[in-house]
N, C-alpha and C. Protein backbone atom coordinates (compact mmCIF):
# COMPACT_ATOMS: atom_id res chain seq x y z
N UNK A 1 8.51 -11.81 15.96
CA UNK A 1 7.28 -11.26 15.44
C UNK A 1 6.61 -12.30 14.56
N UNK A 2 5.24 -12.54 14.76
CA UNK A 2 4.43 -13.41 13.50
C UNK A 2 4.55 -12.91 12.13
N UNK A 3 5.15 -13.26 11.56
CA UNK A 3 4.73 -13.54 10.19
C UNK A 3 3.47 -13.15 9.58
N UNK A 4 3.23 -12.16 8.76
CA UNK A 4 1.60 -11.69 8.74
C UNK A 4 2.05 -12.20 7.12
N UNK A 5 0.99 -12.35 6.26
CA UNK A 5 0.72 -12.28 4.68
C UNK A 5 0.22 -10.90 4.44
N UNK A 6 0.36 -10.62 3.36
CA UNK A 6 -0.41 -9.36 2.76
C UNK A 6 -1.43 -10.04 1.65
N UNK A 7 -3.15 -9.42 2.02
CA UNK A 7 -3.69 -9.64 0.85
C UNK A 7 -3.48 -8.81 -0.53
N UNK A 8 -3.86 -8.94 -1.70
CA UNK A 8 -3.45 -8.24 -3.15
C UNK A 8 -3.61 -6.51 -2.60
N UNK A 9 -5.11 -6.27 -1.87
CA UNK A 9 -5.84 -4.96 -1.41
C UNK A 9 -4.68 -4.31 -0.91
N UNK A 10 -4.23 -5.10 0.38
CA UNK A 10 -3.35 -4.28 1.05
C UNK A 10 -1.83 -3.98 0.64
N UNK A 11 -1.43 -5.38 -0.33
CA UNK A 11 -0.06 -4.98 -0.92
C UNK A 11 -0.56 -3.67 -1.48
N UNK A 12 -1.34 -3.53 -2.40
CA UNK A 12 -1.20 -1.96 -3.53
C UNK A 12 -1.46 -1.10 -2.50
N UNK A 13 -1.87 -0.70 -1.39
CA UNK A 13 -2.32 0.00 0.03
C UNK A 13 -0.91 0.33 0.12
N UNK A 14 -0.18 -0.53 0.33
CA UNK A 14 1.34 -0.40 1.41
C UNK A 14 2.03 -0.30 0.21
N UNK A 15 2.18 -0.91 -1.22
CA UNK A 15 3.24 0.00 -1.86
C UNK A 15 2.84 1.41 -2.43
N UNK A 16 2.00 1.70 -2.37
CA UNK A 16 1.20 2.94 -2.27
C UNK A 16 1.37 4.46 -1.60
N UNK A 17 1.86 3.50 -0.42
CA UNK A 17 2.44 4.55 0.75
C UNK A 17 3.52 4.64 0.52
N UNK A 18 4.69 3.70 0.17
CA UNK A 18 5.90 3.62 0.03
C UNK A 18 6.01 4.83 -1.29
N UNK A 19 5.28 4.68 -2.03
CA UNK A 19 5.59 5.90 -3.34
C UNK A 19 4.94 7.29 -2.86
N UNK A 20 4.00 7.14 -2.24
CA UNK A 20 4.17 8.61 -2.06
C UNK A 20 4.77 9.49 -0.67
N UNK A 21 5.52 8.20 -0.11
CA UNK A 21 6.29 8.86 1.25
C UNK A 21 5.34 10.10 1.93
N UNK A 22 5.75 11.38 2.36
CA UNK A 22 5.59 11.94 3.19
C UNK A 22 3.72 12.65 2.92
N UNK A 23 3.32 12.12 1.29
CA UNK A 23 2.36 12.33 1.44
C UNK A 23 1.37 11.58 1.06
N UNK A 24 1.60 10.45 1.99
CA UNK A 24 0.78 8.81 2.53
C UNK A 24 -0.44 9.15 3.67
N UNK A 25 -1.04 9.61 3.06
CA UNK A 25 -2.46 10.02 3.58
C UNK A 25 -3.70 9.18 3.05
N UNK A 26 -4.71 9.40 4.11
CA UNK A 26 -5.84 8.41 3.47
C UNK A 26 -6.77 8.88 2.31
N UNK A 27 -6.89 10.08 2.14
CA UNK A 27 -7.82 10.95 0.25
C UNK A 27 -6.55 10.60 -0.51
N UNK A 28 -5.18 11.04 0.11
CA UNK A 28 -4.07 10.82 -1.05
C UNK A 28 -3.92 9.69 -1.54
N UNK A 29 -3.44 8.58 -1.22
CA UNK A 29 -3.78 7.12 -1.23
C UNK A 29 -4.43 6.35 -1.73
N UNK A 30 -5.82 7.35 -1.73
CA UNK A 30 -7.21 6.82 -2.73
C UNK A 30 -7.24 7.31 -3.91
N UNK A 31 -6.66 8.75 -4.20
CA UNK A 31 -7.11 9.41 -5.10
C UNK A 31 -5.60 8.78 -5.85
N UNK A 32 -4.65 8.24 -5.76
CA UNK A 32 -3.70 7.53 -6.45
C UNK A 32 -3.70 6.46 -6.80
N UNK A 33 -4.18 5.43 -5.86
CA UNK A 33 -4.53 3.87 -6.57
C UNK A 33 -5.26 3.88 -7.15
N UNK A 34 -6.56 4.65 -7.24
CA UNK A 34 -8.05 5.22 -7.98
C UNK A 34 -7.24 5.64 -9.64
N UNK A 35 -6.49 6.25 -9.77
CA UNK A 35 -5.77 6.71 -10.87
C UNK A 35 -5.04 5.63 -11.50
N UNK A 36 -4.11 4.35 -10.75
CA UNK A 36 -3.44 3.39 -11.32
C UNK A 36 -4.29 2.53 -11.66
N UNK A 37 -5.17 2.04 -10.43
CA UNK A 37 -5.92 0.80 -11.20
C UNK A 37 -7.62 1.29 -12.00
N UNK A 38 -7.70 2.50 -12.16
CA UNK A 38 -8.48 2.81 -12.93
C UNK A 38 -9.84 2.67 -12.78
N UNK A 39 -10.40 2.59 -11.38
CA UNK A 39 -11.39 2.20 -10.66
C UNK A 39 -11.49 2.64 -9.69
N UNK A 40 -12.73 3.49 -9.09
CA UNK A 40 -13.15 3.89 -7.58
C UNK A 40 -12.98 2.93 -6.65
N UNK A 41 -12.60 3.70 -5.44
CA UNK A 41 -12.30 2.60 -4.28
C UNK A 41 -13.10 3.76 -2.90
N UNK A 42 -13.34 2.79 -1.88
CA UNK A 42 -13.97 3.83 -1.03
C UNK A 42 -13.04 4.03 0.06
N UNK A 43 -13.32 5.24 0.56
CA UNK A 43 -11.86 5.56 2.12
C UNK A 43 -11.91 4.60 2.31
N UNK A 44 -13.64 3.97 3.38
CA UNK A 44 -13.30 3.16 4.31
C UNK A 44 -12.29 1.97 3.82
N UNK A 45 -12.55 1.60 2.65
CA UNK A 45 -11.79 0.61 2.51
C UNK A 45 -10.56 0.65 2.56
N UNK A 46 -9.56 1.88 1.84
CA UNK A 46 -8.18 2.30 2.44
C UNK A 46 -8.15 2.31 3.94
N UNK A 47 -8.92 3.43 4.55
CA UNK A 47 -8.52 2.93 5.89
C UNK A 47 -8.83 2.14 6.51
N UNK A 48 -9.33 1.28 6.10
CA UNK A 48 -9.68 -0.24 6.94
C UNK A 48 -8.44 -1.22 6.26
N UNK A 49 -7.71 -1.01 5.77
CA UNK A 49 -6.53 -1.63 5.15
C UNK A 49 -5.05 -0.80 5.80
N UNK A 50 -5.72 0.04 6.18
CA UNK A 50 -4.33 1.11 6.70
C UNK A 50 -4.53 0.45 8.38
N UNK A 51 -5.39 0.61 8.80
CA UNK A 51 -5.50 0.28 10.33
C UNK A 51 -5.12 -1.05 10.54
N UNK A 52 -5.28 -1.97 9.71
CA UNK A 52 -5.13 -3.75 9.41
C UNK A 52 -3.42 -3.74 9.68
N UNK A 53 -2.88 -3.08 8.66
CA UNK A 53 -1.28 -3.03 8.20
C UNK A 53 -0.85 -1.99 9.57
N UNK A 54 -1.26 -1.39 10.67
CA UNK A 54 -0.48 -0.72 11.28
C UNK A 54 -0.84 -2.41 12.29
N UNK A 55 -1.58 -2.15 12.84
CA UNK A 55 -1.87 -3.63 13.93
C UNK A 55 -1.17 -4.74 13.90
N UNK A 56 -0.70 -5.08 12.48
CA UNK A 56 0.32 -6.07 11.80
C UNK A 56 2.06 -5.71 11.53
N UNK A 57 2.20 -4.24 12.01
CA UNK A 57 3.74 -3.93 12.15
C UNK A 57 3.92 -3.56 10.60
N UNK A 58 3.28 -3.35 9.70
CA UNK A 58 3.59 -2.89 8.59
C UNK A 58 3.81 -1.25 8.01
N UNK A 59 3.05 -0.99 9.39
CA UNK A 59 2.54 0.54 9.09
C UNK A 59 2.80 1.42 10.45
N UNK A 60 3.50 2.58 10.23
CA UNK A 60 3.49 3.60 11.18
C UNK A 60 2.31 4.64 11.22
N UNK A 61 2.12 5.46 11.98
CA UNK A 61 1.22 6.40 11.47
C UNK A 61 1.56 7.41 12.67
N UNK A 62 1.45 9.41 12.00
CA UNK A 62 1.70 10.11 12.66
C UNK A 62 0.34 11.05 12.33
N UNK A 63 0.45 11.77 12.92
CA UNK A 63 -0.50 12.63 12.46
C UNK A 63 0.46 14.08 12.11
N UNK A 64 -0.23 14.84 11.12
CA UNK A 64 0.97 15.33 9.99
C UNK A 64 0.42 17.51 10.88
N UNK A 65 0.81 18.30 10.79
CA UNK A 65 0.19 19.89 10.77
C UNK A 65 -0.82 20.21 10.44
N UNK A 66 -1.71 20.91 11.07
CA UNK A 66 -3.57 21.31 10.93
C UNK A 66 -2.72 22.17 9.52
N UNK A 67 -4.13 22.05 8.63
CA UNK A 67 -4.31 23.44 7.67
C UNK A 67 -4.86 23.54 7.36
N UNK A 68 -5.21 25.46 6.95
CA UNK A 68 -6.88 26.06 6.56
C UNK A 68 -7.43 25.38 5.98
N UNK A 69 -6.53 24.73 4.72
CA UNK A 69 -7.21 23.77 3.69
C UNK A 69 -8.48 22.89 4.35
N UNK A 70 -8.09 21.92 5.61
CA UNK A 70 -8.90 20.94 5.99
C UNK A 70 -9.18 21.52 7.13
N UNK A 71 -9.41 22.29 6.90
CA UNK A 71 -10.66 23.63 8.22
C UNK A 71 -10.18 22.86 9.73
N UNK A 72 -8.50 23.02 9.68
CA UNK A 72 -7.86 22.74 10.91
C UNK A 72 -7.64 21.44 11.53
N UNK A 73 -8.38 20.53 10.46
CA UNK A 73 -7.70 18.79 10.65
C UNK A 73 -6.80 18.80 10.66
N UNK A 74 -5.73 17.73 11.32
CA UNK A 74 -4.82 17.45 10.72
C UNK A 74 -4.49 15.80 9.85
N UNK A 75 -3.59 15.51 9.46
CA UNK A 75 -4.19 14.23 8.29
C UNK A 75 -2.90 13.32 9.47
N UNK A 76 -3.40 12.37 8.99
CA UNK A 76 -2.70 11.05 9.17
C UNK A 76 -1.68 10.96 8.25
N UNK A 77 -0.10 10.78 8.64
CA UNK A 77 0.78 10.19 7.95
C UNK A 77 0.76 8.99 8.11
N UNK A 78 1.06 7.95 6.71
CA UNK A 78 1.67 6.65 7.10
C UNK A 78 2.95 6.13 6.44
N UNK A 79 3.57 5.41 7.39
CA UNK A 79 5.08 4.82 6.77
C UNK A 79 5.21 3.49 6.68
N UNK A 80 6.20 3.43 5.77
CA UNK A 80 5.94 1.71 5.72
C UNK A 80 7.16 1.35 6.88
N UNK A 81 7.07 0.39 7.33
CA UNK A 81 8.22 -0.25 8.76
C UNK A 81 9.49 -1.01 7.43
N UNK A 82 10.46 -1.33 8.41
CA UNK A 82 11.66 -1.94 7.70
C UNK A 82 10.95 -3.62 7.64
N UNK A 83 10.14 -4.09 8.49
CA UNK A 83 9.10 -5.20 7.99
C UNK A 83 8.55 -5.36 7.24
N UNK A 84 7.61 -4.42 6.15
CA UNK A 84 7.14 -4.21 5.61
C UNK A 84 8.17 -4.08 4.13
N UNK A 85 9.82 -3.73 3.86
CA UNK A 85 9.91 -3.64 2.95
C UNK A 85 10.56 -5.22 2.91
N UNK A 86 11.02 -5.72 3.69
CA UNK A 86 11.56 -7.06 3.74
C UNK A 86 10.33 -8.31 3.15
N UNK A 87 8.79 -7.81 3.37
CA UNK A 87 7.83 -8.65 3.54
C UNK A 87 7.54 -8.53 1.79
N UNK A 88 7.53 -7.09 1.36
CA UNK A 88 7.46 -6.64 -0.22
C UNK A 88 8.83 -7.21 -1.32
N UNK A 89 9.22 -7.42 -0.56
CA UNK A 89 10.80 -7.56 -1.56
C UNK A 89 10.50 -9.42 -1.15
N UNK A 90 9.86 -10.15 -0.40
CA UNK A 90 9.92 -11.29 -0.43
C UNK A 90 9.19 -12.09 -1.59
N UNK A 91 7.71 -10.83 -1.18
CA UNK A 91 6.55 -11.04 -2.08
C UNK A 91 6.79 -10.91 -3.83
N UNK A 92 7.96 -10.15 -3.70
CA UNK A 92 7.98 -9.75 -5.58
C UNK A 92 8.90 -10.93 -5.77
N UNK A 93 10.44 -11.38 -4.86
CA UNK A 93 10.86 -12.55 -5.47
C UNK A 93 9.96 -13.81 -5.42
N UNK A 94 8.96 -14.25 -4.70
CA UNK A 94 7.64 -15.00 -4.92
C UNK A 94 7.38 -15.57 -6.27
N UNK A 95 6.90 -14.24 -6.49
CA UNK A 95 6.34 -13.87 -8.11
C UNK A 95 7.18 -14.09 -9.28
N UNK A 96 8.08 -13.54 -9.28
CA UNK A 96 9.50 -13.36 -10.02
C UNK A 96 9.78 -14.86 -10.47
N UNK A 97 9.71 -15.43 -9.32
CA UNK A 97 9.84 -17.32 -9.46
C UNK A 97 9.37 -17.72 -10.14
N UNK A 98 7.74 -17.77 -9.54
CA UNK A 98 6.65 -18.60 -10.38
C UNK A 98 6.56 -17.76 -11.88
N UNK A 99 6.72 -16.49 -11.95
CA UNK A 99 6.53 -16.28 -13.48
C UNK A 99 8.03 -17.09 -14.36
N UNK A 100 8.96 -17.28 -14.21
CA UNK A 100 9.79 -17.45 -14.87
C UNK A 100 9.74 -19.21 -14.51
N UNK A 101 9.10 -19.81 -13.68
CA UNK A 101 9.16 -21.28 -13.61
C UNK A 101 7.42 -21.51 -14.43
N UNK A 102 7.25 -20.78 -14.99
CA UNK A 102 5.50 -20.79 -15.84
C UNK A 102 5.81 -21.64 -17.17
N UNK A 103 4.98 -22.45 -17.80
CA UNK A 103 5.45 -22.64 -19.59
C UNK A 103 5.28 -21.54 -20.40
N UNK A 104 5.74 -21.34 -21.45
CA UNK A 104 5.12 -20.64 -22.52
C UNK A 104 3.74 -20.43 -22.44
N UNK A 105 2.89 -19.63 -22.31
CA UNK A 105 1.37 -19.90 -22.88
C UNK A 105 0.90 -19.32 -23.81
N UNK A 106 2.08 -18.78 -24.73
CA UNK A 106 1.80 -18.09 -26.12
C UNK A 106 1.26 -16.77 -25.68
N UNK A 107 1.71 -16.29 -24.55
CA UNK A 107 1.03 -14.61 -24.84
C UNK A 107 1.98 -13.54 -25.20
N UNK A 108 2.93 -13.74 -25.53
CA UNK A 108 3.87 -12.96 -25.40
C UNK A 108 3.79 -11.73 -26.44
N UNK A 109 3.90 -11.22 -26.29
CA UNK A 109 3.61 -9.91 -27.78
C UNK A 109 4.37 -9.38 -28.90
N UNK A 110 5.33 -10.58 -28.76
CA UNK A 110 5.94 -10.79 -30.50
C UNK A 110 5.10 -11.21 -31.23
């Protein structure tokens, strides 16, 4: 399989899904990263990041039981692939590196 990167958008997209497991939907999804990073985001843009990450093997997707609620839609599930946690766990030791190979830059909050 190619090797895909994740941009910043789609990492918080895909660990996103990973936290809310079975209810990794596209309003759910929004209305949760919208809450962490403290800023409106629009569907399309989740699902134009959800459709990106399934095309790329990152992402499953099912479609979940109609209900009255959504006047007989039914929603899109998404899962993250065993690619996807191998690709996240690469990306955080990445980081993990370069922060601890960084100098001092005096921010520390002692």
């Amino acid at each position: 399989m190619k090797k895909y990167r994740l941009g910043e958008f789609q990492e918080l997209v895909l660990m996103t899904v990973i936290v809310l497991q079975e209810d990794a939907y596209g309003v759910e999804i929004q209305r949760n990263l919208e809450e962490r990073l403290n800023e409106r985001l629009s569907v399309g843009a989740i699902q134009t990041a959800l459709k990106r990450m399934v095309e790329k093997g990152f992402l499953t997707s099912a479609f979940g039981e109609a209900t009255q609620k959504r006047g007989g839609k039914r929603k899109r599930i998404y899962q993250a692939t065993p690619y996807a946690h191998r690709v996240l766990h690469e990306m955080k030791d990445i980081r993990s590196s370069l922060w601890q190979a960084m100098p001092d830059l005096g921010l520390s909050s002692t």
